[in-house]
N, C-alpha and C. Protein backbone atom coordinates (compact mmCIF):
# COMPACT_ATOMS: atom_id res chain seq x y z
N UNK A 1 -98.66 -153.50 -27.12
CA UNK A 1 -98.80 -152.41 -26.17
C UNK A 1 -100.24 -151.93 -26.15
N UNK A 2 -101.07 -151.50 -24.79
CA UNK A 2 -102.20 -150.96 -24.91
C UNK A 2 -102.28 -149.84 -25.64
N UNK A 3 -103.53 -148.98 -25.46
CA UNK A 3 -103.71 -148.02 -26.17
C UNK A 3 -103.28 -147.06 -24.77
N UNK A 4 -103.68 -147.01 -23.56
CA UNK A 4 -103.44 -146.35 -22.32
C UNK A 4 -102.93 -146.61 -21.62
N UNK A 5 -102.47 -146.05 -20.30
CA UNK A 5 -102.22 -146.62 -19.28
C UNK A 5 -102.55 -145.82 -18.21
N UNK A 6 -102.76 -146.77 -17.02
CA UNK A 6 -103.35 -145.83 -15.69
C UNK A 6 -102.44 -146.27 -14.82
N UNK A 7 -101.64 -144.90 -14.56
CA UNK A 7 -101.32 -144.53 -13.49
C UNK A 7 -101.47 -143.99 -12.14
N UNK A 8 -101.35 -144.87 -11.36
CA UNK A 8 -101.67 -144.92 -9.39
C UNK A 8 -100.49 -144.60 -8.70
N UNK A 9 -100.45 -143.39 -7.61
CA UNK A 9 -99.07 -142.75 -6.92
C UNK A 9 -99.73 -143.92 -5.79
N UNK A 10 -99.13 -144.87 -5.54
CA UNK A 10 -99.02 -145.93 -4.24
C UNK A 10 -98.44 -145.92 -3.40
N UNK A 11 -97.13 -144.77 -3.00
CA UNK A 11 -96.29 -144.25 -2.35
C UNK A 11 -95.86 -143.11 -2.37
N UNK A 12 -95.86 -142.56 -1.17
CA UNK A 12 -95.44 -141.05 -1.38
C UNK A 12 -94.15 -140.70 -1.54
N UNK A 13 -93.89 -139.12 -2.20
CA UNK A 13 -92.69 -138.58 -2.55
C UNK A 13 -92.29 -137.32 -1.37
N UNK A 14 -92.18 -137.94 0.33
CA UNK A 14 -91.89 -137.32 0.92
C UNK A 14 -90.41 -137.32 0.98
N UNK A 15 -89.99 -138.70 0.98
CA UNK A 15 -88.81 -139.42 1.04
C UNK A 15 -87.86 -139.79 0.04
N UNK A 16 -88.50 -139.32 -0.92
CA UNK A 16 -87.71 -139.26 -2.59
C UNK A 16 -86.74 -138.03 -2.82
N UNK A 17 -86.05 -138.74 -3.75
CA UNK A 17 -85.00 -137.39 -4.49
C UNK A 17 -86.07 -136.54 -5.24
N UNK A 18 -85.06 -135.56 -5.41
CA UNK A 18 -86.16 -134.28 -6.16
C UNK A 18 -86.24 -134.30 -7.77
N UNK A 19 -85.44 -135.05 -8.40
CA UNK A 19 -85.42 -135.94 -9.83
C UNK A 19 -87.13 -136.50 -9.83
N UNK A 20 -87.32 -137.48 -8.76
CA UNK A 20 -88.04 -138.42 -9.10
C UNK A 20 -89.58 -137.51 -8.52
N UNK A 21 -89.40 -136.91 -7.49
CA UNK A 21 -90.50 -135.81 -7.18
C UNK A 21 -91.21 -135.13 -8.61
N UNK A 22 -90.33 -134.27 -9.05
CA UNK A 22 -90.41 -133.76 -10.28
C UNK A 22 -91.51 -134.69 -11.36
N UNK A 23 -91.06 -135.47 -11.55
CA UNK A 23 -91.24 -136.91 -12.46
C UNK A 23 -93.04 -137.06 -12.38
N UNK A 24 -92.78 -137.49 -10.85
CA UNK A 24 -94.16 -137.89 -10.75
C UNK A 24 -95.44 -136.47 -10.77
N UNK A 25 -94.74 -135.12 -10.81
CA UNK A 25 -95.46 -134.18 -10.60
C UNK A 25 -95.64 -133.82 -12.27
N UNK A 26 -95.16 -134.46 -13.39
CA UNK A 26 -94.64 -134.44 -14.79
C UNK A 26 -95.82 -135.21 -15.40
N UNK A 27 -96.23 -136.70 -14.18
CA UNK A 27 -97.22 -137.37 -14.90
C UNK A 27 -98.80 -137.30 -14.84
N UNK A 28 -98.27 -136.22 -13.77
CA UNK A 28 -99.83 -135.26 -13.48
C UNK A 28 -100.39 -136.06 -12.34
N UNK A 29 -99.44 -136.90 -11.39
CA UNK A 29 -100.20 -137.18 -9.85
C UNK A 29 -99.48 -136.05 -8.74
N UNK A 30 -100.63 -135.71 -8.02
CA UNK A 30 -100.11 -134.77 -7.08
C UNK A 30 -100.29 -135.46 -5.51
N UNK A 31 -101.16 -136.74 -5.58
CA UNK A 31 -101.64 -136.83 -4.09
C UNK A 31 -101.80 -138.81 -4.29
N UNK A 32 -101.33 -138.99 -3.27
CA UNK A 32 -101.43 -140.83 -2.91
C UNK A 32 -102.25 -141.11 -3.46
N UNK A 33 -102.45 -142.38 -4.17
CA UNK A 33 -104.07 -143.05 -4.11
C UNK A 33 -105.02 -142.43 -5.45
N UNK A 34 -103.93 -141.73 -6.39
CA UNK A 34 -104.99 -140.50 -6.97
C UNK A 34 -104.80 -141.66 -8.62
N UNK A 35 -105.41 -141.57 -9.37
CA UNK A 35 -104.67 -142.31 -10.89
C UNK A 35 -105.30 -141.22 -11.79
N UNK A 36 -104.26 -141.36 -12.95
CA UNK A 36 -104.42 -140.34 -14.14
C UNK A 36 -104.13 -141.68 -15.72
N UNK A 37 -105.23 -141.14 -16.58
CA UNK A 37 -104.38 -142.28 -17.37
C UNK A 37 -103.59 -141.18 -18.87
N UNK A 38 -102.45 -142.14 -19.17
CA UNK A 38 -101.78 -141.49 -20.18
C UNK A 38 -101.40 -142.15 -21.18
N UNK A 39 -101.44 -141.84 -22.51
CA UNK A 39 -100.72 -142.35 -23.41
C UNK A 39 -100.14 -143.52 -23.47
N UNK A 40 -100.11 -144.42 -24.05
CA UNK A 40 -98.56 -145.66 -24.10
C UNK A 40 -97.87 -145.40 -25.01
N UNK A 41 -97.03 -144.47 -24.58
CA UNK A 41 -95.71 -144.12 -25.36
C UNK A 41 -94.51 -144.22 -24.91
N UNK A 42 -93.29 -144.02 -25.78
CA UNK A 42 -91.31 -144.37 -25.23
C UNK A 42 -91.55 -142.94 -24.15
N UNK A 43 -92.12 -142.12 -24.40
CA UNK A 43 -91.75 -141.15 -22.84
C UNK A 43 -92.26 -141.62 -21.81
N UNK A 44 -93.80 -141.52 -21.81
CA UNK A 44 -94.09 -142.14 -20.74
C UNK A 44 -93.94 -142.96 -20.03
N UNK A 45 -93.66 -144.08 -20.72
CA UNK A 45 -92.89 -145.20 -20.75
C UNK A 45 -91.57 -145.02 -19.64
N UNK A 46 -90.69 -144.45 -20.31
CA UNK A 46 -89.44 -143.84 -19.16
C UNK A 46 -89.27 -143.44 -17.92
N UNK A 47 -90.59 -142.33 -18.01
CA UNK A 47 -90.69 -141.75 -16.78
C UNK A 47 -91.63 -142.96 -15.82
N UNK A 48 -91.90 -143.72 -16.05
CA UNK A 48 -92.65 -144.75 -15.32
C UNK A 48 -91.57 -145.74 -14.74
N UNK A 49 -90.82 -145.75 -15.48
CA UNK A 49 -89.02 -146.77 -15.25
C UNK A 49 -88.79 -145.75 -14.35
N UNK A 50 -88.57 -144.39 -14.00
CA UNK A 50 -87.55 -144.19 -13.16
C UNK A 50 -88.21 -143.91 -12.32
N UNK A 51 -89.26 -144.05 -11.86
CA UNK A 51 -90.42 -144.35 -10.61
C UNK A 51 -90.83 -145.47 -10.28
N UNK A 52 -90.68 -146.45 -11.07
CA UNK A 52 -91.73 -147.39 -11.22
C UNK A 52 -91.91 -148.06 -9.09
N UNK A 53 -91.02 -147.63 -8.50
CA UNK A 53 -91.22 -147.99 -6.90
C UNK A 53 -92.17 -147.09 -6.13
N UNK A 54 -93.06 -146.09 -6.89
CA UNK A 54 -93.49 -145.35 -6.41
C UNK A 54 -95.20 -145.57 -6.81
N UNK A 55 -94.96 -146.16 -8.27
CA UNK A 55 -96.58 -146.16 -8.90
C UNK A 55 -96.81 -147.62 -9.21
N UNK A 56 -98.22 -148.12 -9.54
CA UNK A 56 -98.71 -148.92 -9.86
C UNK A 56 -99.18 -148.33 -11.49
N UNK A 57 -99.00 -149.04 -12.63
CA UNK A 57 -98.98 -149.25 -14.20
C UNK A 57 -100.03 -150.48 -14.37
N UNK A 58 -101.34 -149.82 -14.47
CA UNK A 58 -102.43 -150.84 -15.58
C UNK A 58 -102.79 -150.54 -17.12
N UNK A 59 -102.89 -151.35 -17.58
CA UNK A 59 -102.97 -151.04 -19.09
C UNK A 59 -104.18 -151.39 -19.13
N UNK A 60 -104.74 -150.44 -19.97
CA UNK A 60 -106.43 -150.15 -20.69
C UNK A 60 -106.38 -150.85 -21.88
C-alpha cells in the first residue's frame, strides 16, 4: 500500500444519494476536478469503495 493517496471528484454529486454526497463532502472534495490527498488507511479506504463511481484514486 502507498503512503498516500490522491483523490479527484470526476463526477458530480448532483445526481447522487445523500449517503454518498455526505461521503464525498467527508473526504474534503467540495467541487469537480478539485484533488485532496489522504492517508492510505481501512477508512479511507471504505469511503473510496462506496464512491469509487464518482472519484479517481492515485497512489503517491
Amino acid at each position: 500500500m502507498a503512503d498516500k493517496l490522491k483523490i479527484t471528484l470526476v463526477k458530480s454529486t448532483i445526481g447522487a444519494i445523500p449517503k454518498h454526497k455526505k461521503t464525498i463532502e467527508a473526504l474534503g472534495l467540495k467541487k469537480m476536478h478539485k484533488t485532496v490527498e489522504m492517508p492510505d488507511n481501512a477508512s479511507v479506504r471504505g469511503m473510496i469503495h462506496q464512491v469509487q463511481h464518482l472519484v479517481k484514486v492515485e497512489e503517491i
